[in-house]
Protein backbone atom coordinates (compact mmCIF):
# COMPACT_ATOMS: atom_id res chain seq x y z
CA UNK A 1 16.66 -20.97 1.73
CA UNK A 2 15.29 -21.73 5.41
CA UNK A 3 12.97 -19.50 6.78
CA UNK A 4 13.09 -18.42 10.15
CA UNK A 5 9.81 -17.35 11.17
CA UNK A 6 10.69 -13.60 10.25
CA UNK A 7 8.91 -13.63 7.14
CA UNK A 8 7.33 -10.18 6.15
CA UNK A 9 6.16 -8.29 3.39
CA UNK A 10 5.68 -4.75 1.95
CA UNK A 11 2.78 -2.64 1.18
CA UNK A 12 2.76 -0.03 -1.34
CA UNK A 13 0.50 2.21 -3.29
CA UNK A 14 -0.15 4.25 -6.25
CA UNK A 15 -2.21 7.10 -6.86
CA UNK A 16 -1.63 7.11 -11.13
CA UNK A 17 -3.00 4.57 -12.50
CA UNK A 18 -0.10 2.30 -11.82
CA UNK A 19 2.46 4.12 -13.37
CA UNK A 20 4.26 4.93 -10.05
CA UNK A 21 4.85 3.36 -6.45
CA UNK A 22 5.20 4.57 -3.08
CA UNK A 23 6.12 2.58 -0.24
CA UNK A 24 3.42 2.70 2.44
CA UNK A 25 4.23 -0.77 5.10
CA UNK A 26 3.85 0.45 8.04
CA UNK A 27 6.84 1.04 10.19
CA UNK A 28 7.50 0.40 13.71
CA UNK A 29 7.76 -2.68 16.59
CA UNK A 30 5.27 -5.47 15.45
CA UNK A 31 4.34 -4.46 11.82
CA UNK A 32 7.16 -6.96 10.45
CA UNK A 33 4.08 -9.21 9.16
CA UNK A 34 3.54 -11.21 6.01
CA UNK A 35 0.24 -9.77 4.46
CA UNK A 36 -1.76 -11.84 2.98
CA UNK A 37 -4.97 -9.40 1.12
CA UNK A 38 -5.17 -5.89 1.43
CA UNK A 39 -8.16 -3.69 0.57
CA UNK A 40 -9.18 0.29 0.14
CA UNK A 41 -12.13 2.53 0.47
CA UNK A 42 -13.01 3.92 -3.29
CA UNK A 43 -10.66 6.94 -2.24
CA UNK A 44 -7.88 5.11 -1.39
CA UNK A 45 -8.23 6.75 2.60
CA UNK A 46 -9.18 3.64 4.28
CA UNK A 47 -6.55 0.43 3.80
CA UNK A 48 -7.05 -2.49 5.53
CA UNK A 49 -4.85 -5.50 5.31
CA UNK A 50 -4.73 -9.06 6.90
CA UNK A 51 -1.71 -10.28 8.22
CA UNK A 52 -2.41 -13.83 8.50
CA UNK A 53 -2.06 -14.79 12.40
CA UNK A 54 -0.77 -11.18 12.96
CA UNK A 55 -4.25 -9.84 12.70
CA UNK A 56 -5.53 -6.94 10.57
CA UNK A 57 -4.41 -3.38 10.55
CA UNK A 58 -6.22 -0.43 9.39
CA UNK A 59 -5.02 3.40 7.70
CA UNK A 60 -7.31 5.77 7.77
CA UNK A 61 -5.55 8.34 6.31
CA UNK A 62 -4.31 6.81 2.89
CA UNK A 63 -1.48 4.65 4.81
CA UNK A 64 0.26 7.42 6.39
CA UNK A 65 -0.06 5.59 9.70
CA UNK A 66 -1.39 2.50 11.04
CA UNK A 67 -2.70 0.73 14.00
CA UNK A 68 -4.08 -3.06 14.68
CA UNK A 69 -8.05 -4.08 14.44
CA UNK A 70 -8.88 -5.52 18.16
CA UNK A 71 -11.47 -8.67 17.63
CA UNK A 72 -12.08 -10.76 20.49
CA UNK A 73 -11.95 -13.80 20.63
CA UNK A 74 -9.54 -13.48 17.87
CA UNK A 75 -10.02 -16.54 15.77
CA UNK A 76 -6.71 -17.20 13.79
CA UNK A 77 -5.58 -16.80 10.44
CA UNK A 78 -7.13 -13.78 8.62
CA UNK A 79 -7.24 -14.78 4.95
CA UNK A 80 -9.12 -11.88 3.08
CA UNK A 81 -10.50 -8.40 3.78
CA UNK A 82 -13.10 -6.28 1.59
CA UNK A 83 -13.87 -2.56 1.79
CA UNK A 84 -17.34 -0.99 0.72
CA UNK A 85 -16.61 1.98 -1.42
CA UNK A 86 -16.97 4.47 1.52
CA UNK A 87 -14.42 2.35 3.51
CA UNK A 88 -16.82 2.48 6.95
CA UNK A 89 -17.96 -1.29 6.00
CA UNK A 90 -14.89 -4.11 6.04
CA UNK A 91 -15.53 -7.99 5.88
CA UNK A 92 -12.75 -9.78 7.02
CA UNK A 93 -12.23 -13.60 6.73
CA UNK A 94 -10.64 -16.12 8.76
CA UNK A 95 -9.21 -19.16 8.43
CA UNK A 96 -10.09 -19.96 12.12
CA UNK A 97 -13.91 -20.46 11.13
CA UNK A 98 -15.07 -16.57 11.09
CA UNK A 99 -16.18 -13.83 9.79
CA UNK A 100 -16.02 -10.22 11.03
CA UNK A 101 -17.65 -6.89 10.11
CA UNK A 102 -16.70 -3.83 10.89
CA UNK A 103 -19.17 -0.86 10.34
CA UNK A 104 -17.11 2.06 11.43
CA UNK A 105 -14.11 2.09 9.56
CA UNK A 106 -11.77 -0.98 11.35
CA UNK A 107 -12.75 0.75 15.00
CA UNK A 108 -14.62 -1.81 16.09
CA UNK A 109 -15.45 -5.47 14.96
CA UNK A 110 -18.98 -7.75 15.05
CA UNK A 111 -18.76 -11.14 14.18
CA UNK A 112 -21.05 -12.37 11.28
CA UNK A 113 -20.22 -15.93 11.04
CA UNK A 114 -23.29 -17.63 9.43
CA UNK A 115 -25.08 -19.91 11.85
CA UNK A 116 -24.81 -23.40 11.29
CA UNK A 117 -22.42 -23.77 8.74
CA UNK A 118 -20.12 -20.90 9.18
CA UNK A 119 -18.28 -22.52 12.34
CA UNK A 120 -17.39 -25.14 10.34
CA UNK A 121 -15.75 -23.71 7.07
CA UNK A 122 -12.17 -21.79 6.76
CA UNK A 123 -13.14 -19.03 4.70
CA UNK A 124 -10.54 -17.78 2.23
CA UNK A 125 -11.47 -14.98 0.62
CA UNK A 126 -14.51 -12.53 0.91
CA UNK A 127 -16.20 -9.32 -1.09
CA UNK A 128 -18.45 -6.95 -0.08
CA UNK A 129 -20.59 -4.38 -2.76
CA UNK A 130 -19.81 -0.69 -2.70
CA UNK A 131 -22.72 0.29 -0.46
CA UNK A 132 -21.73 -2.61 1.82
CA UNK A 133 -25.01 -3.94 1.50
CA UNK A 134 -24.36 -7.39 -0.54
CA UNK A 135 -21.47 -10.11 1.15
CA UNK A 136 -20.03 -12.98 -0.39
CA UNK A 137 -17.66 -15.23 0.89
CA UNK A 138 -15.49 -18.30 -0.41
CA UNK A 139 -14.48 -21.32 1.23
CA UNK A 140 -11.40 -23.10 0.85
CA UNK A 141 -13.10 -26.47 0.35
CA UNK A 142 -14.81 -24.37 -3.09
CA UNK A 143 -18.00 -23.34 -1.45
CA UNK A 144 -19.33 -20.12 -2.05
CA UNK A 145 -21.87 -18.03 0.40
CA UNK A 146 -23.59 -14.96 0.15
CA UNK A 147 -25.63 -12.37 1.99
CA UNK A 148 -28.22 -9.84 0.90
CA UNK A 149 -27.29 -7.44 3.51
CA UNK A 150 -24.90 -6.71 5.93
């Protein structure tokens, strides 16, 4: 099968354990993305979800609607996204050489790129500790880096 370029996925959620699904991709003009990591606040109120060169969008009201994280200069691919258990602290990774932070639930962004080696890695995947205090963040080339606080 050829692909297009239309390639997009589907977000959905559960609130038992598993045992059932609801569909929760967002709907509209522009939200025809392929997601590629998708992360919640302990409560499930705050999703966030990277969309590889789409960008990230953000729910803050359990995925009932949506809207799009502005980071400038936006630097690519996003890769991974992590949620501290409140949902007011998100890493995001990108595949463009940066990390982002946001502190305020997806409003606004702050980039936290480790000097001297970050601009050189494409991060893959990231995790951040319930209080949002503790980062980590993985490489694609196997390195791993961390942070004590955030």
């Amino acid at each position: 099968m050829t692909n297009s370029g239309n390639i997009s996925g589907n977000i959905y959620k559960s609130s038992d354990y598993g045992a059932t699904w609801t569909d929760a991709t967002p709907s509209g003009t522009g939200y025809n993305l392929f997601y590629t990591d998708i992360t919640t606040s302990s409560d499930g109120s705050v999703i966030a979800a990277t969309a590889g060169s789409s960008g990230i969008i953000i729910s803050r009201d359990s995925g009932a609607t949506w809207s799009r994280a502005t980071i400038s200069p936006d630097p690519g691919s996003w890769a991974g996204v992590a949620s501290s258990g409140d949902g007011t602290r998100i890493i995001a990774a990108s595949t463009g050489k940066a990390l982002y932070l946001s502190t305020d639930s997806g409003a606004t962004w702050q980039n936290q790129t480790p000097i001297g080696i970050g601009y050189k890695l494409n991060w893959s995947a990231v995790s951040i500790s319930t209080d949002g205090t503790k980062i980590i963040g993985l490489v694609n080339n196997a390195s791993v880096y961390g942070s004590n606080s955030a």
